[in-house]
C-alpha atoms as a PDB file:
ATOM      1  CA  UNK A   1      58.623 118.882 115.857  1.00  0.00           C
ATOM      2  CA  UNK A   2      59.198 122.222 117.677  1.00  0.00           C
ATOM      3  CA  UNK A   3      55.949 124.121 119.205  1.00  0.00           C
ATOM      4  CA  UNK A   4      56.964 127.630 118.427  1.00  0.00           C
ATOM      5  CA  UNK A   5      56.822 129.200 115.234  1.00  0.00           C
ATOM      6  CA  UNK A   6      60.338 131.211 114.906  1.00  0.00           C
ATOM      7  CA  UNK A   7      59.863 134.652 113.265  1.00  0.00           C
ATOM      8  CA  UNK A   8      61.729 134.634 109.799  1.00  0.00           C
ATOM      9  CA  UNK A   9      64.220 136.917 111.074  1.00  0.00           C
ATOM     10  CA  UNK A  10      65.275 134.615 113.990  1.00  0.00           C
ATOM     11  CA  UNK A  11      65.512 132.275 110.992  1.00  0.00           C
ATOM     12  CA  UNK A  12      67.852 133.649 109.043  1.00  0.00           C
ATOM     13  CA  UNK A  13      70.223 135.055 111.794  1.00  0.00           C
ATOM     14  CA  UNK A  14      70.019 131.176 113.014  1.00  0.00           C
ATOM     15  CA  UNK A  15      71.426 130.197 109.394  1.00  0.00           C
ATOM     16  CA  UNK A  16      73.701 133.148 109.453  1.00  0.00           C
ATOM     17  CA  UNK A  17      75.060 132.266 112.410  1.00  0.00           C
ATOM     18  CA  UNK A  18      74.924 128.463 111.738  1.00  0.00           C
ATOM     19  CA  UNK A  19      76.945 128.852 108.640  1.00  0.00           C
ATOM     20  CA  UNK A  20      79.577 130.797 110.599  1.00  0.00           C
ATOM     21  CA  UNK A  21      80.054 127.836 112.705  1.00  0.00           C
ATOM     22  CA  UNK A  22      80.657 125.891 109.632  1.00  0.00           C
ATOM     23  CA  UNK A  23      83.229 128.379 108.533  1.00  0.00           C
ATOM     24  CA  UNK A  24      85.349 127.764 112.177  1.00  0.00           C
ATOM     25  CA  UNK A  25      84.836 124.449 112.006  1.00  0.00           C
ATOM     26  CA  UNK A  26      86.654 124.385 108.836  1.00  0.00           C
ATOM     27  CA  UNK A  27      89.162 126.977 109.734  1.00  0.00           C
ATOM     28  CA  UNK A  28      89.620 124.469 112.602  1.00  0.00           C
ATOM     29  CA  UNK A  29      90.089 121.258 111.086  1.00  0.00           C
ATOM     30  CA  UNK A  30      92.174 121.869 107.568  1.00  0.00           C
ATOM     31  CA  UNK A  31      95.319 123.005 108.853  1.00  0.00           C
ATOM     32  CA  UNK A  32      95.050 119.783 111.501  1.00  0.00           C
ATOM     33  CA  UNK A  33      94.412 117.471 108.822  1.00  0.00           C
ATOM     34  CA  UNK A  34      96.288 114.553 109.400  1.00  0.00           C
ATOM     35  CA  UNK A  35      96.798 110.642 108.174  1.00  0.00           C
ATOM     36  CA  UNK A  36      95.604 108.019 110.080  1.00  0.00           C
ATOM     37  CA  UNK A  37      97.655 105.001 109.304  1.00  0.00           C
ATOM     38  CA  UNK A  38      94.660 102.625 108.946  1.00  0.00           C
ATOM     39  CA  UNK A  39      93.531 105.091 106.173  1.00  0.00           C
ATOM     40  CA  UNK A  40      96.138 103.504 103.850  1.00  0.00           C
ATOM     41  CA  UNK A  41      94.833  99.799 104.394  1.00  0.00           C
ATOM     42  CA  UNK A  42      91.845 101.244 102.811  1.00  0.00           C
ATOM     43  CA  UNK A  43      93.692 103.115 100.260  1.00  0.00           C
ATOM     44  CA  UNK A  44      95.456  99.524  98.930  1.00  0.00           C
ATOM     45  CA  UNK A  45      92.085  97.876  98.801  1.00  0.00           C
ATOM     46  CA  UNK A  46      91.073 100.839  96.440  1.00  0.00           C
ATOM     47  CA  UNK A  47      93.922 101.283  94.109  1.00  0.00           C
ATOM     48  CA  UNK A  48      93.941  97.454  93.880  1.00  0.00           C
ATOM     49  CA  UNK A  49      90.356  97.521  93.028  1.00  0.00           C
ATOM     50  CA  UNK A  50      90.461 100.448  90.508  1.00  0.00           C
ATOM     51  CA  UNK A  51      93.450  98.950  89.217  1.00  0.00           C
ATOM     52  CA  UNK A  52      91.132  96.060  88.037  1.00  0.00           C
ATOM     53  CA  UNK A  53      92.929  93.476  90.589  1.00  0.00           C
ATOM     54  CA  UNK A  54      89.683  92.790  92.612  1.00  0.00           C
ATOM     55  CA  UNK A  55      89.135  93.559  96.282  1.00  0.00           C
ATOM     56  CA  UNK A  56      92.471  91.881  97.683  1.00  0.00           C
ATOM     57  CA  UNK A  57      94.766  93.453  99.665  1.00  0.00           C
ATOM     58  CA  UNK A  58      97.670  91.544  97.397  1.00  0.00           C
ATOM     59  CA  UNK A  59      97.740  91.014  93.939  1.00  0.00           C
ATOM     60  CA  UNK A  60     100.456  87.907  93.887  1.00  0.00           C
ATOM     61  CA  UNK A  61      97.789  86.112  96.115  1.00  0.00           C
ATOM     62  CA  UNK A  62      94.576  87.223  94.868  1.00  0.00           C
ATOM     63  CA  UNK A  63      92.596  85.872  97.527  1.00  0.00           C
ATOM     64  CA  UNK A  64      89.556  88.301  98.554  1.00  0.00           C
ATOM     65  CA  UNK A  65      89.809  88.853 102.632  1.00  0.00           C
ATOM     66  CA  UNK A  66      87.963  91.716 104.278  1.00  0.00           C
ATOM     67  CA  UNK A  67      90.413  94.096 105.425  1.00  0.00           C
ATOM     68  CA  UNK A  68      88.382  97.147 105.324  1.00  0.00           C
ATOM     69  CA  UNK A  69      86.222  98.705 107.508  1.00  0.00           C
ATOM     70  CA  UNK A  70      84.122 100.325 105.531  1.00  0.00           C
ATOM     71  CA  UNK A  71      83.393  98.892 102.252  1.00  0.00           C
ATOM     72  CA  UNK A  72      81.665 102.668 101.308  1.00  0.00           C
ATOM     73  CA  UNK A  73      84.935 104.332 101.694  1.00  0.00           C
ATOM     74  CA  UNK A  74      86.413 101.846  99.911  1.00  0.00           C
ATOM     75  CA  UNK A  75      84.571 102.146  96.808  1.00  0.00           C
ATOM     76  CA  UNK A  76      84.992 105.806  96.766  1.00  0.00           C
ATOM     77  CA  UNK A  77      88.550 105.572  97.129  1.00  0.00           C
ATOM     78  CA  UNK A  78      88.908 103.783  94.475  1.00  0.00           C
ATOM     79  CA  UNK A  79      86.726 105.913  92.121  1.00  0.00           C
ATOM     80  CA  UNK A  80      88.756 108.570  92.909  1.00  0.00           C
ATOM     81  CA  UNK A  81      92.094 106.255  92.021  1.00  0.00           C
ATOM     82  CA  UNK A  82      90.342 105.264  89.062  1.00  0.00           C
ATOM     83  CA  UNK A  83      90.030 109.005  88.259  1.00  0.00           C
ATOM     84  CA  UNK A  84      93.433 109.068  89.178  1.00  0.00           C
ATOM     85  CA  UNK A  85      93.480 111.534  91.447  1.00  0.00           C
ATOM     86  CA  UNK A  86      94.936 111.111  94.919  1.00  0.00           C
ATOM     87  CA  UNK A  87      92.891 109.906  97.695  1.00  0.00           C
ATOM     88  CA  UNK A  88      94.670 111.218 101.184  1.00  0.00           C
ATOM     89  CA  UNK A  89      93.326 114.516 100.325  1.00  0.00           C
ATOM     90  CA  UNK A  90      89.851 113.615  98.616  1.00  0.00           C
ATOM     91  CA  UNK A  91      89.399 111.269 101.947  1.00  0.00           C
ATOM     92  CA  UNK A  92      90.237 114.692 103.957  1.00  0.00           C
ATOM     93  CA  UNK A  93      88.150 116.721 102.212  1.00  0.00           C
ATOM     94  CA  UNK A  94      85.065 114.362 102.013  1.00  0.00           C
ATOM     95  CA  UNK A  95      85.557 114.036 105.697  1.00  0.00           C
ATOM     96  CA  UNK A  96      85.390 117.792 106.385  1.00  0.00           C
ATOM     97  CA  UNK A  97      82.642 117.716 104.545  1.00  0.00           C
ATOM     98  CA  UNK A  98      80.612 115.291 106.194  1.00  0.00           C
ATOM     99  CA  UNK A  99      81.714 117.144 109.089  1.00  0.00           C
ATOM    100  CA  UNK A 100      80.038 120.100 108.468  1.00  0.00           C
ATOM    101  CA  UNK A 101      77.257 118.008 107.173  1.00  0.00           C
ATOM    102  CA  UNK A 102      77.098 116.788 110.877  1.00  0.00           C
ATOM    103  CA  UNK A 103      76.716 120.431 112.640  1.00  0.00           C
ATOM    104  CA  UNK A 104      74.203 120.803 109.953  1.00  0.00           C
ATOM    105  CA  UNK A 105      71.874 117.667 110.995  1.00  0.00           C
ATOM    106  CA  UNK A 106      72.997 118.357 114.817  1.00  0.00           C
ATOM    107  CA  UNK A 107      71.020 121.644 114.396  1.00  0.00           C
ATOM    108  CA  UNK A 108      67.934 120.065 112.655  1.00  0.00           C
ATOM    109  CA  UNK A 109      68.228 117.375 115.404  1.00  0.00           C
ATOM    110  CA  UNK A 110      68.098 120.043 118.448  1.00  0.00           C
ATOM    111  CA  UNK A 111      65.412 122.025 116.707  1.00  0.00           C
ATOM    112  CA  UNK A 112      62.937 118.758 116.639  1.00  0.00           C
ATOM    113  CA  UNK A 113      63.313 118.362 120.008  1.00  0.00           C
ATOM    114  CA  UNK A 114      62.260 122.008 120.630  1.00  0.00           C
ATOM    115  CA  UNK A 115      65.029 123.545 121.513  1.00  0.00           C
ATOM    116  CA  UNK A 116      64.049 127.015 120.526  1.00  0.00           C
ATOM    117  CA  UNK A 117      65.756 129.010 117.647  1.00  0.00           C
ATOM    118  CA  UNK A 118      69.099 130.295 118.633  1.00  0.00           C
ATOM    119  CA  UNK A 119      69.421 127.409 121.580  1.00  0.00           C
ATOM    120  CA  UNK A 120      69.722 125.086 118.652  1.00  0.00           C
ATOM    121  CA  UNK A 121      72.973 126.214 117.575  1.00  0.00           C
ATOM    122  CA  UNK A 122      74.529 125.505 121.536  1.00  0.00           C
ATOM    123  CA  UNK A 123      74.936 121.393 120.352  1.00  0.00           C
ATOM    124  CA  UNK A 124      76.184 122.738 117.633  1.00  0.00           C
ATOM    125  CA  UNK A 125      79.121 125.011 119.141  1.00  0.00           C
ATOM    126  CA  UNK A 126      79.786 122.314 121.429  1.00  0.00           C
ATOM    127  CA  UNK A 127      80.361 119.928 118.534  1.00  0.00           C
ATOM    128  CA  UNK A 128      82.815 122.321 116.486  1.00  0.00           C
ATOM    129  CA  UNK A 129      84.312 122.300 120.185  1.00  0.00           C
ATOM    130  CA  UNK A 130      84.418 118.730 120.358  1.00  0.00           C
ATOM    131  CA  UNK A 131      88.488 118.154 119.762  1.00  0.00           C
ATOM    132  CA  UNK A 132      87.823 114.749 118.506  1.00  0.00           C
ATOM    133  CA  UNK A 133      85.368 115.633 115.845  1.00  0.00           C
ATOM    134  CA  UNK A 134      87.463 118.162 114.586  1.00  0.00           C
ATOM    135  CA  UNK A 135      90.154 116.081 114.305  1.00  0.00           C
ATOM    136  CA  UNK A 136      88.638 112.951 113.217  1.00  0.00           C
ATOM    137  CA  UNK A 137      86.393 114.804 110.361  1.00  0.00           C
ATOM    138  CA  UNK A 138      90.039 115.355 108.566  1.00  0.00           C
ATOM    139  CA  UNK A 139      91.886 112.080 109.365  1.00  0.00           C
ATOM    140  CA  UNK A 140      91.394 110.296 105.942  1.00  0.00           C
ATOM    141  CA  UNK A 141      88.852 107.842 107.938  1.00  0.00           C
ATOM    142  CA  UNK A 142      85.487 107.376 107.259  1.00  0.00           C
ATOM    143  CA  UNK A 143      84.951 108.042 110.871  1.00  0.00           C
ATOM    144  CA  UNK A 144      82.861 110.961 111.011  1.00  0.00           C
ATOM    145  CA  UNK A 145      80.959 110.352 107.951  1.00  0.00           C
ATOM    146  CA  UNK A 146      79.578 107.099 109.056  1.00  0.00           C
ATOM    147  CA  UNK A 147      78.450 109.136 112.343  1.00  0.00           C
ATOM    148  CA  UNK A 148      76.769 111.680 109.928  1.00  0.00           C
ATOM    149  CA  UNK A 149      75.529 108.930 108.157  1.00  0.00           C
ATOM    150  CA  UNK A 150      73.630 107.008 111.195  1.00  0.00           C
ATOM    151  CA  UNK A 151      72.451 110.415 112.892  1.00  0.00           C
ATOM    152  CA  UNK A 152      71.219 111.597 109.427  1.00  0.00           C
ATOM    153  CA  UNK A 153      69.250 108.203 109.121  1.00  0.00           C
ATOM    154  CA  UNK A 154      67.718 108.764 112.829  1.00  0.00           C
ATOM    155  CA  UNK A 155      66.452 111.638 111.945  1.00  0.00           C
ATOM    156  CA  UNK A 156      64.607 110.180 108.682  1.00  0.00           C
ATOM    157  CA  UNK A 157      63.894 107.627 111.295  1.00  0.00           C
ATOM    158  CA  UNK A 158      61.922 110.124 113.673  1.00  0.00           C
ATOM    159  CA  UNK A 159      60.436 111.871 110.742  1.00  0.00           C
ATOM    160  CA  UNK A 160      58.614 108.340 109.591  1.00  0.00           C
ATOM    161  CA  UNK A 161      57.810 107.697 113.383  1.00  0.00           C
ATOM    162  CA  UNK A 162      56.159 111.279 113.426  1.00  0.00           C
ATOM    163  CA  UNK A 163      54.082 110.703 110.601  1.00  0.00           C
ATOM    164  CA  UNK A 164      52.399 107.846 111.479  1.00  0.00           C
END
């Protein structure tokens, strides 16, 4: 947990300042928004599923065969099929999401292990630097959302470690 006690001013500039980062990062990512190919395996599992087939990549040969890699993903893609909406762009924009989600807990991360207020947010420019991210966070993949996913359950993880 961090040492210093931050005034409440440094505070909200930090959040200010944080949630401008989240602004470029979108501004960054959207109009690079892109399709990974592997995306649509994932996509076939889901409509096949929401189409009441069962998890099977084909329906003439119903024979269930892990083809995903993220059974998560999966599942929401095909609740968003079954709400028949598309799901290239509710992949994208659950992916920015979770991107942003990730300078958020990058932030939280740096400030418990006391980097002081302000210094916090370097990780997090770095990160909405990071090429890869950026790209990544809008590729349709559940890439960056199962990093979010494992750094949001460290920190949980430090947090019970702490308080024992």
């Amino acid at each position: 947990m961090p040492t210093d006690t931050p005034s409440r001013t440094a505070v909200t500039l930090e959040r200010i300042a944080l949630a401008g980062l989240g602004v470029l990062f979108v501004a960054l990512a959207w109009p690079q928004r892109w399709f990974n190919d592997d995306a649509f395996i994932t996509f076939r599992y889901a409509r096949n599923l929401a189409e009441g087939h069962g998890f099977v990549w084909n329906i003439t040969d119903p024979v269930p065969v892990e083809g995903t890699t993220s059974l998560g993903w999966t599942l929401l893609s095909a609740l968003v099929i079954a709400l028949r909406q598309h799901p290239t762009i509710a992949a994208q924009l659950v992916g920015l999401a979770a991107g942003v989600a990730g300078l958020v807990l990058v932030r939280v991360a740096a400030r418990r292990v006391d980097l002081p207020v302000g210094w916090a947010l370097v990780p997090v420019l770095l990160l909405v630097a990071h090429r890869q991210y950026v790209l990544w966070s809008v590729s349709a993949m559940e890439t960056v959302a199962a990093v979010v996913v494992a750094l949001a359950a460290t920190i949980l993880l430090a947090r019970e470690a702490d308080a024992d």
